[in-house]
C-alpha atoms as a PDB file:
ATOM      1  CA  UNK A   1       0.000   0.000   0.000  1.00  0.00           C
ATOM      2  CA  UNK A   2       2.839   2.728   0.742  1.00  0.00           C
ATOM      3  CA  UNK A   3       4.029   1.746  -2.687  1.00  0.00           C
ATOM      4  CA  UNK A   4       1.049   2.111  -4.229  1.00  0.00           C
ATOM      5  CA  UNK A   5       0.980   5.917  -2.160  1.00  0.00           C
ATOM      6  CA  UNK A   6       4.335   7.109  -3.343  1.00  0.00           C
ATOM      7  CA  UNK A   7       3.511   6.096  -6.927  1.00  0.00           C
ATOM      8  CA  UNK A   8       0.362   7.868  -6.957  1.00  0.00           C
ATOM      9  CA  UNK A   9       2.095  11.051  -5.151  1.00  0.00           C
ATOM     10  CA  UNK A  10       4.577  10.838  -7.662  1.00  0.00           C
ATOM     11  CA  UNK A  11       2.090  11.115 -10.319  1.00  0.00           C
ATOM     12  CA  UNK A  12       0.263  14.554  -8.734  1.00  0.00           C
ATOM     13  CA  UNK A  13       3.742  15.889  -9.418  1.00  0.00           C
ATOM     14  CA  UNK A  14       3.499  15.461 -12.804  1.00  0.00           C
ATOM     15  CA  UNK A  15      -0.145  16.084 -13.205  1.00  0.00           C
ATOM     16  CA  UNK A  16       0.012  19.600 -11.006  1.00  0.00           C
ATOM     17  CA  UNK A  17       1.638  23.162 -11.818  1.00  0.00           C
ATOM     18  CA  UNK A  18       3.634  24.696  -9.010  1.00  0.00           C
ATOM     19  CA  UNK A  19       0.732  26.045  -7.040  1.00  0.00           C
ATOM     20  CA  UNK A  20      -1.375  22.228  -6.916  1.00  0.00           C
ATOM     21  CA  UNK A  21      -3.919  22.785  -9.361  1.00  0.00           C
ATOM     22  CA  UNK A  22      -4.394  20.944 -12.757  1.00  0.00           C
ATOM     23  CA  UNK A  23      -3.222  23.005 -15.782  1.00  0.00           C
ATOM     24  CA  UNK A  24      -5.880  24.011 -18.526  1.00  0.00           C
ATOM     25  CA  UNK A  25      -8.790  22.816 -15.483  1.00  0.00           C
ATOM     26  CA  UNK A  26     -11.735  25.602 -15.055  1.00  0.00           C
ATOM     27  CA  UNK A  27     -10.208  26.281 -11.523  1.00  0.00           C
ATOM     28  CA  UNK A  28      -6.144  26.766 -12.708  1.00  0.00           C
ATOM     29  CA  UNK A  29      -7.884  28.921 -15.448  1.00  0.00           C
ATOM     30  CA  UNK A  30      -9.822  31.106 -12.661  1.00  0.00           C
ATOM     31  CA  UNK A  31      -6.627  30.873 -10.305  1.00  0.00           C
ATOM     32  CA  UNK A  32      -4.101  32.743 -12.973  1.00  0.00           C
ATOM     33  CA  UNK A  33      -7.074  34.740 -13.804  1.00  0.00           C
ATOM     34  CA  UNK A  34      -7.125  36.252 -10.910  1.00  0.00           C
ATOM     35  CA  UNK A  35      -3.659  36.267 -10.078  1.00  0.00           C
ATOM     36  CA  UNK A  36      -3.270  38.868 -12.952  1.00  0.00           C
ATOM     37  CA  UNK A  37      -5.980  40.661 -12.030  1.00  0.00           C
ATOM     38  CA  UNK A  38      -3.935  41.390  -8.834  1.00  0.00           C
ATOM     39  CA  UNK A  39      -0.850  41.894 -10.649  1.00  0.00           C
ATOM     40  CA  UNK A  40      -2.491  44.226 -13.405  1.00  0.00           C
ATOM     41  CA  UNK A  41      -4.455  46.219 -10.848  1.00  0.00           C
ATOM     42  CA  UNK A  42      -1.457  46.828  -8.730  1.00  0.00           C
ATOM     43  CA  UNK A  43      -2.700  45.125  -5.893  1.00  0.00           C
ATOM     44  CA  UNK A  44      -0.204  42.622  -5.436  1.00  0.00           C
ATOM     45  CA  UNK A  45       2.761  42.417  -7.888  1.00  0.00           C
ATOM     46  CA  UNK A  46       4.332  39.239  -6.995  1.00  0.00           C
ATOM     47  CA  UNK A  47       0.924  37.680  -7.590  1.00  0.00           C
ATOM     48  CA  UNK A  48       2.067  36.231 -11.533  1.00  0.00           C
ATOM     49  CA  UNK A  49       5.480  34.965  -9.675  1.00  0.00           C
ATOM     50  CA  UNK A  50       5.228  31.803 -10.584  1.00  0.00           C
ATOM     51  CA  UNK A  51       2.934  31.947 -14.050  1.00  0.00           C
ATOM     52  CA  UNK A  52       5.118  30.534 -17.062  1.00  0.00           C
ATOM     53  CA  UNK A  53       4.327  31.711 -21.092  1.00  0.00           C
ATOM     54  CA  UNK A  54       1.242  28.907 -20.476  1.00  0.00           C
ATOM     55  CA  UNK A  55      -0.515  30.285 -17.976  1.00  0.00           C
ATOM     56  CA  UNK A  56      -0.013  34.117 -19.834  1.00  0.00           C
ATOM     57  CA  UNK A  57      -1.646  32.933 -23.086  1.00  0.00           C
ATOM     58  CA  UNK A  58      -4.192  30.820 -21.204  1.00  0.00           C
ATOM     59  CA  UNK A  59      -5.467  33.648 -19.304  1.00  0.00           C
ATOM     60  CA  UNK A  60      -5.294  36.007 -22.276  1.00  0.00           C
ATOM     61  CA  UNK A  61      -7.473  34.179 -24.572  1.00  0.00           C
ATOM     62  CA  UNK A  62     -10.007  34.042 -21.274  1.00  0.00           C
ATOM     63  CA  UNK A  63      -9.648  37.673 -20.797  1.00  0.00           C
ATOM     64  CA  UNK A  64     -12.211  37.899 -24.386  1.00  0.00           C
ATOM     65  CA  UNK A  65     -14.989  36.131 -21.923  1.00  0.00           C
ATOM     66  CA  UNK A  66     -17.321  38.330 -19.783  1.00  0.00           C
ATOM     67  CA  UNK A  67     -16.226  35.941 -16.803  1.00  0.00           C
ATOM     68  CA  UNK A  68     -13.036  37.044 -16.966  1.00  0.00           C
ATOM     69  CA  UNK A  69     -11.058  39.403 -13.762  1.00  0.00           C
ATOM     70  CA  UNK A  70      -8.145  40.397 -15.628  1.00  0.00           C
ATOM     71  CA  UNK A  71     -10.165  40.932 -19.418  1.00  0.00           C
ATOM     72  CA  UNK A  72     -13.038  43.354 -17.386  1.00  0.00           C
ATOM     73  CA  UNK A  73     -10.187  44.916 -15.669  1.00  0.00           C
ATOM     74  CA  UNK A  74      -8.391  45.656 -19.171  1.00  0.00           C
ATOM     75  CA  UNK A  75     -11.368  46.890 -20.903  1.00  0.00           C
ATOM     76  CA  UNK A  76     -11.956  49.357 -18.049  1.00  0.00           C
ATOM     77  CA  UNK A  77      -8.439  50.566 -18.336  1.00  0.00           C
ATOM     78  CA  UNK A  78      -9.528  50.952 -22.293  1.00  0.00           C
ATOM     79  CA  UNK A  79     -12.134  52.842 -21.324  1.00  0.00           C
ATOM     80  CA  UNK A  80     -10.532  54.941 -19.057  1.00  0.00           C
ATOM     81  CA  UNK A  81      -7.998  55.935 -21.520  1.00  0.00           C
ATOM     82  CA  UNK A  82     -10.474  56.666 -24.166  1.00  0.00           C
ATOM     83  CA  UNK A  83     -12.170  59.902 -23.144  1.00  0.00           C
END
């Protein structure tokens, strides 16, 4: 049984990014999400520490979704700038 543990701990290091969450999963999309949001908004700016090119172009084809932190938070900034 410990065997059969450490082989399937092994394998949730493989199958999980650095923060424990499966990549390209509706919750690892929400997570980076919102972890630029922070970044972008300036509330925290080590929040995209860890994010690699993957999570980046993940969460900026999400950003074109109405569900999306860091897309509403860039179209505001749009708007902002626009007047």
């Amino acid at each position: 049984m410990a065997n059969l543990h450490q082989r399937l701990k092994k394998l949730e290091g493989v199958l999980l990014d650095p923060v424990g969450l499966v990549p390209h999963s509706q919750r690892w999309l929400e997570y980076w999400d919102r972890q630029f949001f922070l970044y972008m908004s300036g509330q925290d700016l080590n929040a995209i520490q860890q994010a690699s090119v993957d999570e980046f172009r993940a969460v900026w084809q999400y950003a074109e979704t109405p569900e999306s932190l860091a897309g509403r938070y860039l179209d505001s900034q749009r708007d902002d700038h626009s007047l």
